[in-house]
C-alpha atoms as a PDB file:
ATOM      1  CA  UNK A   1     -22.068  64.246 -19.920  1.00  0.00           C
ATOM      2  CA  UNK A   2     -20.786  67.858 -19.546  1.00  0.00           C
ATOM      3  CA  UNK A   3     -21.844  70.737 -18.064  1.00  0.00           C
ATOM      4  CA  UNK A   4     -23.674  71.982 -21.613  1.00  0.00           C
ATOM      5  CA  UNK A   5     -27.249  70.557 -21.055  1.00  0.00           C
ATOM      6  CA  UNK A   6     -27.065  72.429 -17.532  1.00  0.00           C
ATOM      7  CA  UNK A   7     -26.167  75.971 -18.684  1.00  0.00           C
ATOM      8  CA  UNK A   8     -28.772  75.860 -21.833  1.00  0.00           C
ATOM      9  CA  UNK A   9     -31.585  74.912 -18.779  1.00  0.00           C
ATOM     10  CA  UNK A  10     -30.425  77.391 -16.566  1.00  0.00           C
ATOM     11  CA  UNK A  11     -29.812  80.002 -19.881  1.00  0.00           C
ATOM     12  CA  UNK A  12     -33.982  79.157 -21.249  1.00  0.00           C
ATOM     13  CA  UNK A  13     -34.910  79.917 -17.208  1.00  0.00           C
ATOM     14  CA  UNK A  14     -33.310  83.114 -17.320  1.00  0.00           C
ATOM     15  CA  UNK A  15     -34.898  84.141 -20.497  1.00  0.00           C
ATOM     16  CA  UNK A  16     -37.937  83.102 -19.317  1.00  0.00           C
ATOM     17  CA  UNK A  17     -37.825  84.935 -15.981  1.00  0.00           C
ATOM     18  CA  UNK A  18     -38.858  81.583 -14.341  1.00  0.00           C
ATOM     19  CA  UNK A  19     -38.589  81.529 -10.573  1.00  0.00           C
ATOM     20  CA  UNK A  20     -36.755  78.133  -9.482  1.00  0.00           C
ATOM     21  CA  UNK A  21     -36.799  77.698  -5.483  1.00  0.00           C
ATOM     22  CA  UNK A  22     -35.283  74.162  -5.797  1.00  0.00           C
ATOM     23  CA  UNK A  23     -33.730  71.633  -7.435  1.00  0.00           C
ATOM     24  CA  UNK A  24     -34.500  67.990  -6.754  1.00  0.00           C
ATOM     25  CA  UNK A  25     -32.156  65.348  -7.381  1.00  0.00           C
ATOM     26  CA  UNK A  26     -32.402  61.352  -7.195  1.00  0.00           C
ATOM     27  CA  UNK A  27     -29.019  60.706  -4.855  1.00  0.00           C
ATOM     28  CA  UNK A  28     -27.211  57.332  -4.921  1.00  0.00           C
ATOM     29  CA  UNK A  29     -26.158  56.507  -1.264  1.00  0.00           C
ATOM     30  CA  UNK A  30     -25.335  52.707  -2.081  1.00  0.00           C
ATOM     31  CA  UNK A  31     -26.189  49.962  -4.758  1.00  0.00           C
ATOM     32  CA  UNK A  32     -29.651  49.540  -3.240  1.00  0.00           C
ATOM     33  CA  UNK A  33     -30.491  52.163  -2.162  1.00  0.00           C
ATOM     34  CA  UNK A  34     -31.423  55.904  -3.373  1.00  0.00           C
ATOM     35  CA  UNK A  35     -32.587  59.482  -2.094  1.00  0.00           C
ATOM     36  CA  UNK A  36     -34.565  62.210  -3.281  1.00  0.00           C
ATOM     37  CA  UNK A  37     -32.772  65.286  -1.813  1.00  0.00           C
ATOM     38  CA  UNK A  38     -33.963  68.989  -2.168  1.00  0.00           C
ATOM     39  CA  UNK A  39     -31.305  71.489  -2.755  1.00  0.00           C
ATOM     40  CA  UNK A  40     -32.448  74.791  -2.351  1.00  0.00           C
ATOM     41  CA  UNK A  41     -31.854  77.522  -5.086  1.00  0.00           C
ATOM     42  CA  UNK A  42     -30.948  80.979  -3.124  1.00  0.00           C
ATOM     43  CA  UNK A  43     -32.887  84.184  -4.078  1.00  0.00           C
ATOM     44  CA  UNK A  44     -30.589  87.783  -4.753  1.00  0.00           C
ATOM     45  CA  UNK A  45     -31.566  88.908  -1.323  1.00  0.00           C
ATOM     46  CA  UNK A  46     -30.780  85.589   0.596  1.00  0.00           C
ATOM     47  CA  UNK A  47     -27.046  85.896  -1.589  1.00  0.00           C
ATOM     48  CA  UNK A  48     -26.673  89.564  -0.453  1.00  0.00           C
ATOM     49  CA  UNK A  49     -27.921  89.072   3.127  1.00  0.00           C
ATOM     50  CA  UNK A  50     -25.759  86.072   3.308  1.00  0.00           C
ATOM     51  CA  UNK A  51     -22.880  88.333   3.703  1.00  0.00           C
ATOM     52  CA  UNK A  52     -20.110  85.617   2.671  1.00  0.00           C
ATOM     53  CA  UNK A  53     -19.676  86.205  -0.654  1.00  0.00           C
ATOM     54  CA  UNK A  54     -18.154  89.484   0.182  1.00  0.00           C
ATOM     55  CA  UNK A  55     -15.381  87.551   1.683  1.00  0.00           C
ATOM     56  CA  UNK A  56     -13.823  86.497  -1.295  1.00  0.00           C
ATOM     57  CA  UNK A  57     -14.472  89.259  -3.625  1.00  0.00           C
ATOM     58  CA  UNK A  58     -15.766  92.567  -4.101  1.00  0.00           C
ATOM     59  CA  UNK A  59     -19.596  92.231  -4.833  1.00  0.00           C
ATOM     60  CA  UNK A  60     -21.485  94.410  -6.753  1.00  0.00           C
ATOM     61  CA  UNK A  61     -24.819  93.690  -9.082  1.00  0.00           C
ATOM     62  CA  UNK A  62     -22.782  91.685 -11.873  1.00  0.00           C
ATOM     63  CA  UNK A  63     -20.920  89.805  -9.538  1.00  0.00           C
ATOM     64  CA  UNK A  64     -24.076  88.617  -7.315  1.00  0.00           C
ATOM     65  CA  UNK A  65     -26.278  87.907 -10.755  1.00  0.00           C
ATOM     66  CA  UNK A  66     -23.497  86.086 -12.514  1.00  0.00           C
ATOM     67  CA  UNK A  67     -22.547  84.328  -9.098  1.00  0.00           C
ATOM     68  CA  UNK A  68     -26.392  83.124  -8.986  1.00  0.00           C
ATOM     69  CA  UNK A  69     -26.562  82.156 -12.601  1.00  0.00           C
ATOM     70  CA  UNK A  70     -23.095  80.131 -12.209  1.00  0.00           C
ATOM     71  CA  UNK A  71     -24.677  78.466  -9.201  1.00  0.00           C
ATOM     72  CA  UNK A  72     -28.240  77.610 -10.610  1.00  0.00           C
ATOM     73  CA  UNK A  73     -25.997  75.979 -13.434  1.00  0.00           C
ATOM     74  CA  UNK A  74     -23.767  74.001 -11.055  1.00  0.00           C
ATOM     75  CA  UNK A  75     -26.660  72.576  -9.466  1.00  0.00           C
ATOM     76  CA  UNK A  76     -28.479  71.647 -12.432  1.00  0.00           C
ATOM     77  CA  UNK A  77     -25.435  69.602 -13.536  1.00  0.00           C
ATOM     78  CA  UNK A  78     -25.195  67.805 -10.284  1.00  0.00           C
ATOM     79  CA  UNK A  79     -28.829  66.946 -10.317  1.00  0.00           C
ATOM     80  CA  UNK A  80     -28.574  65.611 -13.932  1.00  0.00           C
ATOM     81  CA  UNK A  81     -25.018  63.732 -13.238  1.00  0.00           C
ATOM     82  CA  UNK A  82     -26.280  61.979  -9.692  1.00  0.00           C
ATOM     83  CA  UNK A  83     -29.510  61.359 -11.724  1.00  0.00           C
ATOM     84  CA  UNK A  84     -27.905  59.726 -14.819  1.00  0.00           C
ATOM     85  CA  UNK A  85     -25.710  57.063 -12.121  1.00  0.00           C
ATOM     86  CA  UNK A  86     -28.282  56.440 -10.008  1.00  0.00           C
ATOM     87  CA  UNK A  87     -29.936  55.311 -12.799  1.00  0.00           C
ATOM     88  CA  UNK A  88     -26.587  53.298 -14.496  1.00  0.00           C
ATOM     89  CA  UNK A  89     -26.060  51.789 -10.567  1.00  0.00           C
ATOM     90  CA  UNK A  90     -30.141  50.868 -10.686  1.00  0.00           C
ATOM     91  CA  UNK A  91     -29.620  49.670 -14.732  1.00  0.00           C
ATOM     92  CA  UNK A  92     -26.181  47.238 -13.349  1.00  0.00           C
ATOM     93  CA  UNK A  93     -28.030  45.853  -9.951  1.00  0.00           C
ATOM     94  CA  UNK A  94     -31.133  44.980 -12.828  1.00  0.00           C
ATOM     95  CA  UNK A  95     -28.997  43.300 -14.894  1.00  0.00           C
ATOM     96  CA  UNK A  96     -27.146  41.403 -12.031  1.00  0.00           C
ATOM     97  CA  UNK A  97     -29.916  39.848 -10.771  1.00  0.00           C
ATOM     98  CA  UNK A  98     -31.667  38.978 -14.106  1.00  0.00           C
ATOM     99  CA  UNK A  99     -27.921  37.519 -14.973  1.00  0.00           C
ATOM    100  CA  UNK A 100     -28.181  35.371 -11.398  1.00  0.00           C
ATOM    101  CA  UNK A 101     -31.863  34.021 -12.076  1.00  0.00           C
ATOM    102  CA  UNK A 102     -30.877  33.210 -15.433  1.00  0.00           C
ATOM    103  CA  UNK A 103     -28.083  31.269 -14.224  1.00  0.00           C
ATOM    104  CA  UNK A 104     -30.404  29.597 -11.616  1.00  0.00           C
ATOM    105  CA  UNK A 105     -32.312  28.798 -14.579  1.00  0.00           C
ATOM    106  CA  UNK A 106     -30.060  27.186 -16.351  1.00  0.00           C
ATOM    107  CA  UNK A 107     -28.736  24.967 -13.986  1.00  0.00           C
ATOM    108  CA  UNK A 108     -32.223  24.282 -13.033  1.00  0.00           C
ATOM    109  CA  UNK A 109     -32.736  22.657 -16.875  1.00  0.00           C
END
């Protein structure tokens, strides 16, 4: 998986002028289990307020709506990538039970 799938999201919600608040992403914390976190998208004024940004470099409109756009993009493609193995680590815990019962199963016959 790259970072492709995120950027042509976050590109067709910038077209679109669509207001995103926050992503939601299904975290793996162990094999068994999972959490649905909320990670909040920032609006231009909560980046400018913030006041940080202006730490590291010299901010100006281009700087603050390409730094949004990058980080709207980065947290697409973390939602999708925690997404996609939770759902291997679900897909592998499946298949090792269903691989245990059949052996059960077997020895059972």
């Amino acid at each position: 998986m790259t970072v492709l799938p995120g950027l042509a999201l976050e590109n067709k919600l910038v077209e679109q002028n669509k207001v995103v608040v926050a992503v939601f992403a299904h975290l793996c914390r162990s094999v068994v289990a999972y959490k649905t976190t909320i990670m909040p998208i920032h609006s231009m004024p909560s980046i400018v307020e913030g006041g940080k940004l202006s730490m590291y470099d010299s901010v100006d409109e281009e700087v603050l709506r390409s730094y949004r756009e990058y980080s709207l993009a980065s947290l697409i493609f973390y939602a999708m990538k925690e997404s996609s193995c939770s759902e291997q680590s679900q897909r592998m815990t499946a298949m090792d039970a269903a691989t245990k019962n059949a052996g059960r199963l077997l020895v059972l016959l």
